[in-house]
Structure formats: C-alpha cells, structure tokens
C-alpha atoms as a PDB file:
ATOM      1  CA  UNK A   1     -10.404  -4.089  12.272  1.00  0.00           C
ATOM      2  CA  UNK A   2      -8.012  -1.968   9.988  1.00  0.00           C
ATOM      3  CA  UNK A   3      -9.390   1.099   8.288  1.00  0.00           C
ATOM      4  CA  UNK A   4     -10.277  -0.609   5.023  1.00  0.00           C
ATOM      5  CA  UNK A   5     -10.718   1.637   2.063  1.00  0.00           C
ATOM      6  CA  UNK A   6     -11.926  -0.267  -1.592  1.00  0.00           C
ATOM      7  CA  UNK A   7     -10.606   2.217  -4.124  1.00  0.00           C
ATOM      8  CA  UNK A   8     -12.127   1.582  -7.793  1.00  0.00           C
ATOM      9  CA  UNK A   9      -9.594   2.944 -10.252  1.00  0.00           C
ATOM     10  CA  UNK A  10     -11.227   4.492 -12.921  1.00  0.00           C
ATOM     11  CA  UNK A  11     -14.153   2.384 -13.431  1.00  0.00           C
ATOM     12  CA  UNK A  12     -15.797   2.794 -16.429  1.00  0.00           C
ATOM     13  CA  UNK A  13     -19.062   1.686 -16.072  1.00  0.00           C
ATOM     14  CA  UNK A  14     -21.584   3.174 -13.248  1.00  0.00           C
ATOM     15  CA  UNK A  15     -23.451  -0.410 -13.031  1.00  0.00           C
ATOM     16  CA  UNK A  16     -20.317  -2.023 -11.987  1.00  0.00           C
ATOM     17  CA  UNK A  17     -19.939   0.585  -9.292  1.00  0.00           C
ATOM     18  CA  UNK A  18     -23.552  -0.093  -7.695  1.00  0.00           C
ATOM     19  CA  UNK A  19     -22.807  -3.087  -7.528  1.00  0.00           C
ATOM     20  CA  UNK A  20     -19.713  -2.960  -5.695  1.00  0.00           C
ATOM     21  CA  UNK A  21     -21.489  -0.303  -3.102  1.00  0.00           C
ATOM     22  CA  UNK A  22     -23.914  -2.780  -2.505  1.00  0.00           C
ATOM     23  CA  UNK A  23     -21.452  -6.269  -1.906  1.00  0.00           C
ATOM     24  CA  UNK A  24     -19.426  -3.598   0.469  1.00  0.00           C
ATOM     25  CA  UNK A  25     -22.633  -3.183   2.432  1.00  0.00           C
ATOM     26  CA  UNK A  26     -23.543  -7.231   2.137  1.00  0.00           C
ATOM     27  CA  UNK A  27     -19.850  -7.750   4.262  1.00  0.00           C
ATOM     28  CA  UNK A  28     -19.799  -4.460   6.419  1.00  0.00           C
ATOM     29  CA  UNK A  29     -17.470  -2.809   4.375  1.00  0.00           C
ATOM     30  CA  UNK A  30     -18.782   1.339   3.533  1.00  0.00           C
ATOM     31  CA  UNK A  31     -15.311   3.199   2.586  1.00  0.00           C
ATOM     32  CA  UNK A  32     -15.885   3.270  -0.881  1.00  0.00           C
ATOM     33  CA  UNK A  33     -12.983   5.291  -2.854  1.00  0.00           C
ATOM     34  CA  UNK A  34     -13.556   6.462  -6.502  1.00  0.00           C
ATOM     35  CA  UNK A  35     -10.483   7.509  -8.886  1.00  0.00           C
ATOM     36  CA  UNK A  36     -11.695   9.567 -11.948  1.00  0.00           C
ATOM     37  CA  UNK A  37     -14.866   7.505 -11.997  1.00  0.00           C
ATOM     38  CA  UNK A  38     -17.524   7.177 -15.009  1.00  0.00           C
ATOM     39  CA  UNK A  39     -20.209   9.358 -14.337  1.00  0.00           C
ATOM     40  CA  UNK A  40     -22.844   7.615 -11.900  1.00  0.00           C
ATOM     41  CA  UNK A  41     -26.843   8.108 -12.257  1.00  0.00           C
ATOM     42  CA  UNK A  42     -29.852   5.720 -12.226  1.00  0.00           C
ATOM     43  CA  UNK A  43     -28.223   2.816 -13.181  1.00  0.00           C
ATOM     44  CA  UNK A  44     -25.695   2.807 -10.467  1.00  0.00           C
ATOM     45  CA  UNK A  45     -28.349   3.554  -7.943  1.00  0.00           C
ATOM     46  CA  UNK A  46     -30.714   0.278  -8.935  1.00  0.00           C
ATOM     47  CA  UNK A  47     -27.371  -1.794  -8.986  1.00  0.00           C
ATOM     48  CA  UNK A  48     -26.593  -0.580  -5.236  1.00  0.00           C
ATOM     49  CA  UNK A  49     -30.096  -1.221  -4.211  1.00  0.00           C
ATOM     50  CA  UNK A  50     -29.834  -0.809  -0.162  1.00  0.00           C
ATOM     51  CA  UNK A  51     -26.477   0.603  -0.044  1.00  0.00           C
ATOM     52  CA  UNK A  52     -27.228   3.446  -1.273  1.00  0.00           C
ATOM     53  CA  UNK A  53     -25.554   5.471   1.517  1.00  0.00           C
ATOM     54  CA  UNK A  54     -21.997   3.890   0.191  1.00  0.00           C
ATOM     55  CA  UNK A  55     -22.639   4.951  -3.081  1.00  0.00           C
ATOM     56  CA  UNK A  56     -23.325   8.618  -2.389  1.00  0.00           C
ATOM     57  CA  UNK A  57     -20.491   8.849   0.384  1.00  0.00           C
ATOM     58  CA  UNK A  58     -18.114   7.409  -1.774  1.00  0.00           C
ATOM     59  CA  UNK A  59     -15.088   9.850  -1.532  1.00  0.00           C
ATOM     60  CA  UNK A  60     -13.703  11.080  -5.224  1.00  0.00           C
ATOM     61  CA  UNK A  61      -9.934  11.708  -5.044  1.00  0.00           C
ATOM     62  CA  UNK A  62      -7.011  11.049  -6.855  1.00  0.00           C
ATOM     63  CA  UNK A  63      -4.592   8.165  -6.486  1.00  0.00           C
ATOM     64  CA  UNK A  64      -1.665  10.483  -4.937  1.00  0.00           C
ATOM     65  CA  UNK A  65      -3.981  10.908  -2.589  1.00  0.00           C
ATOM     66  CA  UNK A  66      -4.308   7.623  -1.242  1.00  0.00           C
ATOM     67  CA  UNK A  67      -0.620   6.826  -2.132  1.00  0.00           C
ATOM     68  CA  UNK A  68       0.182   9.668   0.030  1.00  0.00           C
ATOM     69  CA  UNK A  69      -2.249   8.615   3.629  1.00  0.00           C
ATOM     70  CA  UNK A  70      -2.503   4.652   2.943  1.00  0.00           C
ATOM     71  CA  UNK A  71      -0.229   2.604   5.372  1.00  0.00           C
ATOM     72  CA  UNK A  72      -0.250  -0.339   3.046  1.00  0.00           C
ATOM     73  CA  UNK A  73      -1.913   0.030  -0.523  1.00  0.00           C
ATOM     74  CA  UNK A  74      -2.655  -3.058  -1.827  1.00  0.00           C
ATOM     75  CA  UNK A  75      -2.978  -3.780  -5.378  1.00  0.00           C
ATOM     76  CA  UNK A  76      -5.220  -6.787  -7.312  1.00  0.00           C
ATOM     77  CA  UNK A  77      -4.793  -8.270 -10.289  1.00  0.00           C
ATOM     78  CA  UNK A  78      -5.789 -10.883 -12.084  1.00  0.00           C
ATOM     79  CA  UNK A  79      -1.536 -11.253 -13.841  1.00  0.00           C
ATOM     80  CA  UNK A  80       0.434 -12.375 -11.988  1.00  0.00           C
ATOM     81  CA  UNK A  81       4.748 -13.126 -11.924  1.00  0.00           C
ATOM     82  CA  UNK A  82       5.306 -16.806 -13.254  1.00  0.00           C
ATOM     83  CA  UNK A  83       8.929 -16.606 -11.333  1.00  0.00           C
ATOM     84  CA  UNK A  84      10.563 -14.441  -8.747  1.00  0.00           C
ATOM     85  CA  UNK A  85      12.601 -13.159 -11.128  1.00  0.00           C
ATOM     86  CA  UNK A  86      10.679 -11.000 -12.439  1.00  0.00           C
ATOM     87  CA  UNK A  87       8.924  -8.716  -9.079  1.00  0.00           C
ATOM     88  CA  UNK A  88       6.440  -6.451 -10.437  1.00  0.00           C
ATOM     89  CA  UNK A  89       3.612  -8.484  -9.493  1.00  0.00           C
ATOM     90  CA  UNK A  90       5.784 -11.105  -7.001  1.00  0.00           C
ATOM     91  CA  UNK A  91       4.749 -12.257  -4.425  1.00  0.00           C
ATOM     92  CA  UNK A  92       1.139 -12.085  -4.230  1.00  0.00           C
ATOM     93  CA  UNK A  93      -1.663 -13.695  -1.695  1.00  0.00           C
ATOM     94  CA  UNK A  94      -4.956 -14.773  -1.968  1.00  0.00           C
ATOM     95  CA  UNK A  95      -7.339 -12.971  -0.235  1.00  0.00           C
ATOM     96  CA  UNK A  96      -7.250 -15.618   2.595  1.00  0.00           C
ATOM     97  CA  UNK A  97      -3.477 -14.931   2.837  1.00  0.00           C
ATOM     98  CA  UNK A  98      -4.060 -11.562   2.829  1.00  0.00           C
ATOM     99  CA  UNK A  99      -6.205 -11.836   5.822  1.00  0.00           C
ATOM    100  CA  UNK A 100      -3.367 -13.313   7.892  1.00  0.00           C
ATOM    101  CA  UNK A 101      -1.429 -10.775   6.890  1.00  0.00           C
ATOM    102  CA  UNK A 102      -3.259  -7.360   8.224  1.00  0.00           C
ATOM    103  CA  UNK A 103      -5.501  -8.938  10.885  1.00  0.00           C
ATOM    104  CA  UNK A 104      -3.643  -7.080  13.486  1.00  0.00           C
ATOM    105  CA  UNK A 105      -2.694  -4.183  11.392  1.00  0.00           C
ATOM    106  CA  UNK A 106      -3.862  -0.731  12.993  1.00  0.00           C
ATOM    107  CA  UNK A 107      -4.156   1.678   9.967  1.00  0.00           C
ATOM    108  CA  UNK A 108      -5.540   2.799   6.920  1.00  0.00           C
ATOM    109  CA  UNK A 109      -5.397  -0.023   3.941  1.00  0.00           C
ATOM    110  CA  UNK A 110      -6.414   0.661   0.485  1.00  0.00           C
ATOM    111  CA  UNK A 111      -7.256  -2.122  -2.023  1.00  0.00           C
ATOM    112  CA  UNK A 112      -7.050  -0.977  -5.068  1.00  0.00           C
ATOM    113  CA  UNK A 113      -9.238  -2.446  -7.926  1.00  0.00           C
ATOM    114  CA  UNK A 114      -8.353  -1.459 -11.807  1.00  0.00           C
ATOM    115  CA  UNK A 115     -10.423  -0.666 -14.973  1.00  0.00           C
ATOM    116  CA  UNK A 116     -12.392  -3.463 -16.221  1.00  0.00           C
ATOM    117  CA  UNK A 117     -10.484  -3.195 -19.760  1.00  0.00           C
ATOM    118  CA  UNK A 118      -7.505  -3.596 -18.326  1.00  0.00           C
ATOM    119  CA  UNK A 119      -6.748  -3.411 -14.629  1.00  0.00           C
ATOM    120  CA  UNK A 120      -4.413  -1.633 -12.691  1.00  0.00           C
ATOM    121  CA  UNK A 121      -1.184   0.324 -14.736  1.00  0.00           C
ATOM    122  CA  UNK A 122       2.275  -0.961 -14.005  1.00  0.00           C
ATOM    123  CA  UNK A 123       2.990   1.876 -12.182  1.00  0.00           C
ATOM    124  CA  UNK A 124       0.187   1.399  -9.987  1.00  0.00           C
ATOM    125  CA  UNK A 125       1.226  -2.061  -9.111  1.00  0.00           C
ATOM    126  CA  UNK A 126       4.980  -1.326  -8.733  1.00  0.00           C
ATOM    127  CA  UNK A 127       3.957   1.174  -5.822  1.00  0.00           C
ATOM    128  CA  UNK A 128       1.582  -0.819  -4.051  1.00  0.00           C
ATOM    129  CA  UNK A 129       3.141  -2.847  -1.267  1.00  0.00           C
ATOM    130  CA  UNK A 130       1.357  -5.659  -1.441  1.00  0.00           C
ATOM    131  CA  UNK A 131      -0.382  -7.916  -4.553  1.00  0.00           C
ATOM    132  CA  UNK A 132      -3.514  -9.973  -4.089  1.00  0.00           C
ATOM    133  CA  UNK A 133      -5.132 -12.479  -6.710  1.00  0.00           C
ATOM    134  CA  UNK A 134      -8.123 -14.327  -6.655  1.00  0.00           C
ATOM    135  CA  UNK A 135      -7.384 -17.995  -6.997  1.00  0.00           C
ATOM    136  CA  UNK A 136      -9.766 -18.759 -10.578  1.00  0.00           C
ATOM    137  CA  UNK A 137     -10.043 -20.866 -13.001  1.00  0.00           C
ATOM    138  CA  UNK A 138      -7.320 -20.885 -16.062  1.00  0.00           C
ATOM    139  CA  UNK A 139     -10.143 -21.277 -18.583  1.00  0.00           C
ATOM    140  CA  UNK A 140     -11.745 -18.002 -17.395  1.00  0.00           C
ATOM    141  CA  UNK A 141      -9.817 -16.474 -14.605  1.00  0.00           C
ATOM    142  CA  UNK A 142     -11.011 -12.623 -14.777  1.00  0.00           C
ATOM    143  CA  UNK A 143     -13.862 -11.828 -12.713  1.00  0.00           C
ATOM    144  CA  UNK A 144     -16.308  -8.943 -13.031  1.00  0.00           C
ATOM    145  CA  UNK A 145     -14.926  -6.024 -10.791  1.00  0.00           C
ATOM    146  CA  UNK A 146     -18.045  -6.402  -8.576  1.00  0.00           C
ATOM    147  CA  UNK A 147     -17.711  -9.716  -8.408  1.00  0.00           C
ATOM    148  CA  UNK A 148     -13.794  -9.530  -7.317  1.00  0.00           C
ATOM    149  CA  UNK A 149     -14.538  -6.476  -4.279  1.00  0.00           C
ATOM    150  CA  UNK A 150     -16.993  -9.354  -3.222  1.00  0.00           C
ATOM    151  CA  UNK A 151     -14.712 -12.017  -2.725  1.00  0.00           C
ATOM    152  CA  UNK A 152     -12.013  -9.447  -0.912  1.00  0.00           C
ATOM    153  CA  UNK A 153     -14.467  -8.703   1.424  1.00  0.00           C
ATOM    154  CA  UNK A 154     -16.073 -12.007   2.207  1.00  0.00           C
ATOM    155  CA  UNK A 155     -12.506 -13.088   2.873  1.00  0.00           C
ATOM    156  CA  UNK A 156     -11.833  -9.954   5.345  1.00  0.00           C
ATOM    157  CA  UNK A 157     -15.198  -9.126   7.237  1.00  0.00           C
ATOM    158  CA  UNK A 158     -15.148  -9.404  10.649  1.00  0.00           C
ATOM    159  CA  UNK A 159     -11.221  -8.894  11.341  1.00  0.00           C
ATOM    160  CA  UNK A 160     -10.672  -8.671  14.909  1.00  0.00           C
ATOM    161  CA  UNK A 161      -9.633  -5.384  16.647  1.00  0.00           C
ATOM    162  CA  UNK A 162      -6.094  -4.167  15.475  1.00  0.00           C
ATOM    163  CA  UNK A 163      -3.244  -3.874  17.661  1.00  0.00           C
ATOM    164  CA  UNK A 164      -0.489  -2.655  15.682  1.00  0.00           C
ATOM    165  CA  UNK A 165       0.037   1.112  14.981  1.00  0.00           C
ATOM    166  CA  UNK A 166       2.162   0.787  11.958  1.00  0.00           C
ATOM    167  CA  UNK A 167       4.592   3.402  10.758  1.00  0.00           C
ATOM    168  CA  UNK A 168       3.021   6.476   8.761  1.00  0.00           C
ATOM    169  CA  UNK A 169       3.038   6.712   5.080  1.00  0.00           C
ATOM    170  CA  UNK A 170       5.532   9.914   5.832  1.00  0.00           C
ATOM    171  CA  UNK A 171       7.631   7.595   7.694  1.00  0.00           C
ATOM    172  CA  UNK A 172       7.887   5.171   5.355  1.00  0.00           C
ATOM    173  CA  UNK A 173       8.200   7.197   2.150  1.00  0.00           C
ATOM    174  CA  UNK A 174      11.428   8.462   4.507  1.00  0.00           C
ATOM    175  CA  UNK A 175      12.751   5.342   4.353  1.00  0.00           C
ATOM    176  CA  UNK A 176      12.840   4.312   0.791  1.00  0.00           C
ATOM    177  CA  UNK A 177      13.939   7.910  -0.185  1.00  0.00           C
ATOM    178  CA  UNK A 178      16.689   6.683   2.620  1.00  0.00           C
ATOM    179  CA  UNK A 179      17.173   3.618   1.000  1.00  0.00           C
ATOM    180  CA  UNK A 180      17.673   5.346  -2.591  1.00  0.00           C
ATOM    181  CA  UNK A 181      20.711   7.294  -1.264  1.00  0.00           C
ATOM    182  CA  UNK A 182      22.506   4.258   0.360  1.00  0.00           C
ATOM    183  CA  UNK A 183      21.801   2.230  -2.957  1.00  0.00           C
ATOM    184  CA  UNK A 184      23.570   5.488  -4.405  1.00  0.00           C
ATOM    185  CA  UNK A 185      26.728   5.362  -1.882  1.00  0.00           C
ATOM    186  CA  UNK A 186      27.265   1.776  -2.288  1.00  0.00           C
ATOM    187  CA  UNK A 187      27.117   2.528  -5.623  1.00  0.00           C
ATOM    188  CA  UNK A 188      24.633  -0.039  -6.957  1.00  0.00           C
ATOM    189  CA  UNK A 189      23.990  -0.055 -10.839  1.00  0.00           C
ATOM    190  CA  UNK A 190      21.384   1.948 -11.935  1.00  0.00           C
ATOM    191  CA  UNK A 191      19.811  -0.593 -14.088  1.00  0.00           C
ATOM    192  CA  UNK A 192      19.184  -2.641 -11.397  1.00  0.00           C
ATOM    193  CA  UNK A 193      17.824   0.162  -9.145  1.00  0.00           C
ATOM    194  CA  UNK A 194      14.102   0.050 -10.027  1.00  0.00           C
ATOM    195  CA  UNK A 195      13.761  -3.870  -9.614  1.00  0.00           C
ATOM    196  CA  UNK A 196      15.773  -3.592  -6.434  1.00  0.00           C
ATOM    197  CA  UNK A 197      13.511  -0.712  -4.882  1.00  0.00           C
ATOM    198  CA  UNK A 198      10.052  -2.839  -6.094  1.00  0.00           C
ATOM    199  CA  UNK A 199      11.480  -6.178  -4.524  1.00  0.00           C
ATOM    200  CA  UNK A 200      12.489  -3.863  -0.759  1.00  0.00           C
ATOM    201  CA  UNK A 201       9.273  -2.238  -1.122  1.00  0.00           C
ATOM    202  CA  UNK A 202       7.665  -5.895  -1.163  1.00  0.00           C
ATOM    203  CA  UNK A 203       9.493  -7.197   1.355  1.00  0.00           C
ATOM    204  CA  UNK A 204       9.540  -3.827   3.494  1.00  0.00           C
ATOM    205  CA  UNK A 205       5.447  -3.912   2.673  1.00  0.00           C
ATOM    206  CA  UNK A 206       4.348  -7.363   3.690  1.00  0.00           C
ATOM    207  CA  UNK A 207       6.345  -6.769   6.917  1.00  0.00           C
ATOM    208  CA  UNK A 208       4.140  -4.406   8.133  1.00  0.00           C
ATOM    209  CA  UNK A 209       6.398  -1.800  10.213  1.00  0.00           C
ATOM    210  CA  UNK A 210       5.922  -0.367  13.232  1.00  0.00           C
ATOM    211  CA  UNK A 211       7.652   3.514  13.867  1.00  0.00           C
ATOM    212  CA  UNK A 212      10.760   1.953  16.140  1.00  0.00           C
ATOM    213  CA  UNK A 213      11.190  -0.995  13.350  1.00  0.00           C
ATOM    214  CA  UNK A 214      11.752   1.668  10.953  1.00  0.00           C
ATOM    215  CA  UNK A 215      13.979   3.883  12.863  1.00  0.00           C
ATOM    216  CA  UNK A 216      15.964   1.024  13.602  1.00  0.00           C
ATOM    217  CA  UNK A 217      16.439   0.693   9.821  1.00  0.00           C
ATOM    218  CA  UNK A 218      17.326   4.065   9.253  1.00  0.00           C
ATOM    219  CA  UNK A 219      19.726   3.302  12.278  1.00  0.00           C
ATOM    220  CA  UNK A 220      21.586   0.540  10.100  1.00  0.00           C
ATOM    221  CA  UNK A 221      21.412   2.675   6.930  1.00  0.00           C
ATOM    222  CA  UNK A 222      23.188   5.405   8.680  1.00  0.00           C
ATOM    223  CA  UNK A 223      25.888   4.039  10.420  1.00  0.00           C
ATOM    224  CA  UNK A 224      26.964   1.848   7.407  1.00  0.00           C
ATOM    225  CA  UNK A 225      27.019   4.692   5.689  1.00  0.00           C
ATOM    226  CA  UNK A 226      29.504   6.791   8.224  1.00  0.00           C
ATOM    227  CA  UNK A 227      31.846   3.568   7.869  1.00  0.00           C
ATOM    228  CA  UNK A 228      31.460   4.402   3.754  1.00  0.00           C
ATOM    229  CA  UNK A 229      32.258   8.175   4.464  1.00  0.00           C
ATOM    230  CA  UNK A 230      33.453   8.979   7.819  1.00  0.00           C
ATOM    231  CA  UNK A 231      32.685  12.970   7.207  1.00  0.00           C
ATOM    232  CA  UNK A 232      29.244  12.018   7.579  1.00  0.00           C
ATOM    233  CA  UNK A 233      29.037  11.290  11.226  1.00  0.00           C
ATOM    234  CA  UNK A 234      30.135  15.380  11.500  1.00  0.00           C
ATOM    235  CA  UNK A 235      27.534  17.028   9.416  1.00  0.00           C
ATOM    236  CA  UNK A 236      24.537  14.237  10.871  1.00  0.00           C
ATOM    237  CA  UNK A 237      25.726  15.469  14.710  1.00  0.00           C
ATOM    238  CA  UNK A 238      25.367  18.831  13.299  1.00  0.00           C
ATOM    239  CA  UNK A 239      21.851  18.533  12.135  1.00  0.00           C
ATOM    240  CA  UNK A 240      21.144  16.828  15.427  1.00  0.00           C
ATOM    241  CA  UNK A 241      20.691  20.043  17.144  1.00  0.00           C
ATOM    242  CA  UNK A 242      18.018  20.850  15.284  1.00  0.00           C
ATOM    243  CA  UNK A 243      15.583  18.437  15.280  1.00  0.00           C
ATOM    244  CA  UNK A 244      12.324  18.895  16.681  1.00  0.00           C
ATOM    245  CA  UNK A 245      10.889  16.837  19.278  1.00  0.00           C
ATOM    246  CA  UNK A 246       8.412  14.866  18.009  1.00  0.00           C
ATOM    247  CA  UNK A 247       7.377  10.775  17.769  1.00  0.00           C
ATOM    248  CA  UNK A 248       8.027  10.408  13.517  1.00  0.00           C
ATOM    249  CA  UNK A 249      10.489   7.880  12.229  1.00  0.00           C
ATOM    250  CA  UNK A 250      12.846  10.174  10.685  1.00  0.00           C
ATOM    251  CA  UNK A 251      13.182  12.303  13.717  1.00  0.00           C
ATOM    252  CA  UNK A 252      13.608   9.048  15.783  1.00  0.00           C
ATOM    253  CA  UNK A 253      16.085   7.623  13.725  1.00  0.00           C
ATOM    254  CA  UNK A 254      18.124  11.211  13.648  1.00  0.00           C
ATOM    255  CA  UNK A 255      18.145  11.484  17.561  1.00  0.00           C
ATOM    256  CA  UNK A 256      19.411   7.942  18.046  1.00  0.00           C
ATOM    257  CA  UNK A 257      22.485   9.026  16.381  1.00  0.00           C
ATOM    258  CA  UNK A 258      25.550   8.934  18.961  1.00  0.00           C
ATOM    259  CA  UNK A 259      27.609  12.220  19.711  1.00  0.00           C
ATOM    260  CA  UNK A 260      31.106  12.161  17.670  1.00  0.00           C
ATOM    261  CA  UNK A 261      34.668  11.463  19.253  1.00  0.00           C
END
C-alpha cells in the first residue's frame, strides 16, 4: 500500500489525539503526523490505550514540510463546493472514492485533518490536490476528529501493493511553476489566475502522474510556447548543454527538447 501519513493540523485537544493514535492502530495505520499540536500528557496516553507506540512516534513538523515531500496531500473537510463554479473545495470523494483513486499509487500521501474549531484554512485546502468528505447526515454532519481519521482508515486498510511510482513533489512543484509562466505568455488575466491554478492543480492531482506523464507536459508547454516566441527555442538549446544527467522531470522534459535549424 501507499505510504500513508494522517497529519492532525493543530489539534487542540490531547484526548482527541489518543484517540486518533489508537483508531490508526485498530486499521494498521502508525504514521501519525502532528502540526503545532496541543501539548500531550496523561490524558492522551489513556485515550490511545494500546497504541501507545503511535502516539510517542508521532513525528512533529510543520506543514511546509509535508507540502514539500507528500506526492499527493489530501485535504478533509466537512464544507464542501455546492457547484463547480466555485473550486476551492471541488471536486471531492468519499473516502470509498478515494480508495479507487490511490490503490495503486506508489508514494507518500498525507491526509490532512484540521482543528476541531474550525478545520483546515483555505490555504490549506487550495494546495492540497485532492478533497475528501465523509458522506453525514445534514442535521449533524461534523464528526469528532477521531471519529473522522477512523472512517478514512476503515475505508483504506488493506490497499493492495502499489505499482505506480508517481512523479516527485520537486517534479511536480516544476510543473505548476511551469504552468504559471505559460499562463503569463498567453497572457491570461490575473484575476482569473488563482482559480485557474486551484482547478489544474485538481485535475493535475487526481490524475496521479507518473515522471514521463509530466515531462510530456512540460513537452507541450514548451513547444507552444517557442510557436508564442520563436527566440525561445535559442536560449532553451543553449541551456541544454548544461543539464545534468539525471531521471527528474524537469531535466527530462529539458533534454527532450530538439536541436534548432
């Protein structure tokens, strides 16, 4: 199965975390990932009861951190978009959809849970590639932050073994930063840039990309852009001579770039 990390963002109260450390253990989950967490004594220890090992090597970081080495972040909430227009939190999947979608997924996943006053920020939702909700009830539809890891996990215990390597987070922070200089070039209106970059970071998310799938995009990017400025093509063969021999997207995409005349 994926490397599955269950990152509590700034939970405030310790309880809530032994009991997450101890549904983890229930599914054969133990990668439990604290951001700025309340500070944890006796009562989160009774709350984990047997899984006490997941409590005490839960790893205490901060969320650039696992931004910055998370193939897909995923991000929970309880709100969700009512229409596609509006793509903050759209599209989302249940955790049964969810399942389907990184069963074969070979790389580190974070699930990222919120505070239990008020969930995950907006700008820790609009960089998350993914959104999962938990289908509930409209008369009550926020669960206990124990009580939601526990669902997530029933739903994706036992995943098979993955089989596909998917493109780094380097890799695929290249490509959006890629992407942000073609919307430039094409000249696309800046006050539709952030929606447009949280909708292709959606799509681009769910797809789950492998290192050749997102050279090939860089491919596309870069010869549409030598049709939009032919000088281009000159300086890119240029740099061409330069670039190190190694397997990462952006190097990939740079050497597939054909000699001028």
């Amino acid at each position: 199965m994926p490397e599955i990390d269950i990152v509590l963002v700034a939970p405030i109260y310790e309880g809530n975390v032994g009991f997450t450390a101890r549904v983890m253990k229930n599914f054969g989950f133990s990668r439990l990932v604290l951001i700025d967490p309340c500070l944890l004594g006796n009562d989160a220890d009774g709350r984990a009861s047997h899984a006490y090992d997941v409590l005490h090597q839960a790893e205490v970081c901060t969320i650039e951190d696992v931004f910055a080495r998370s193939n897909i972040v995923i991000a929970t909430t309880g709100l969700v978009s009512k229409s596609v227009c509006h793509s903050m939190r759209m599209p989302f999947y249940s955790p049964r959809e969810l399942r389907e979608r990184i069963q074969d997924v070979d790389g580190r996943i974070s699930i990222l849970f919120g505070r239990e006053n008020w969930g995950l920020n907006n700008e820790e939702v609009r960089r998350s590639d993914m959104i999962c909700t938990i289908p509930t009830s409209a008369d009550y539809p926020i669960l206990n932050l124990s009580h939601a890891v526990g669902v997530v996990c029933y739903e994706l215990s036992n995943l098979p073994l993955p089989s596909i390597a998917l493109a780094s987070p380097h890799d695929m922070g290249y490509l959006y930063r890629h992407i942000g200089r073609y919307l430039d070039a094409i000249h696309h209106p800046a006050f539709k840039r952030e929606n447009t970059m949280i909708l292709l970071r959606r799509v681009l998310g769910r797809a789950n990309l492998t290192i050749r799938e997102a050279s090939t995009l860089h491919g596309l990017l870069r010869r549409s852009e030598w049709y939009i400025d032919p000088t281009l093509l000159d300086r890119d063969n240029q740099k061409k001579e330069c670039i190190p021999d190694n397997d990462s997207a952006e190097n990939a995409e740079k050497k597939d770039r054909p000699p001028s005349g």
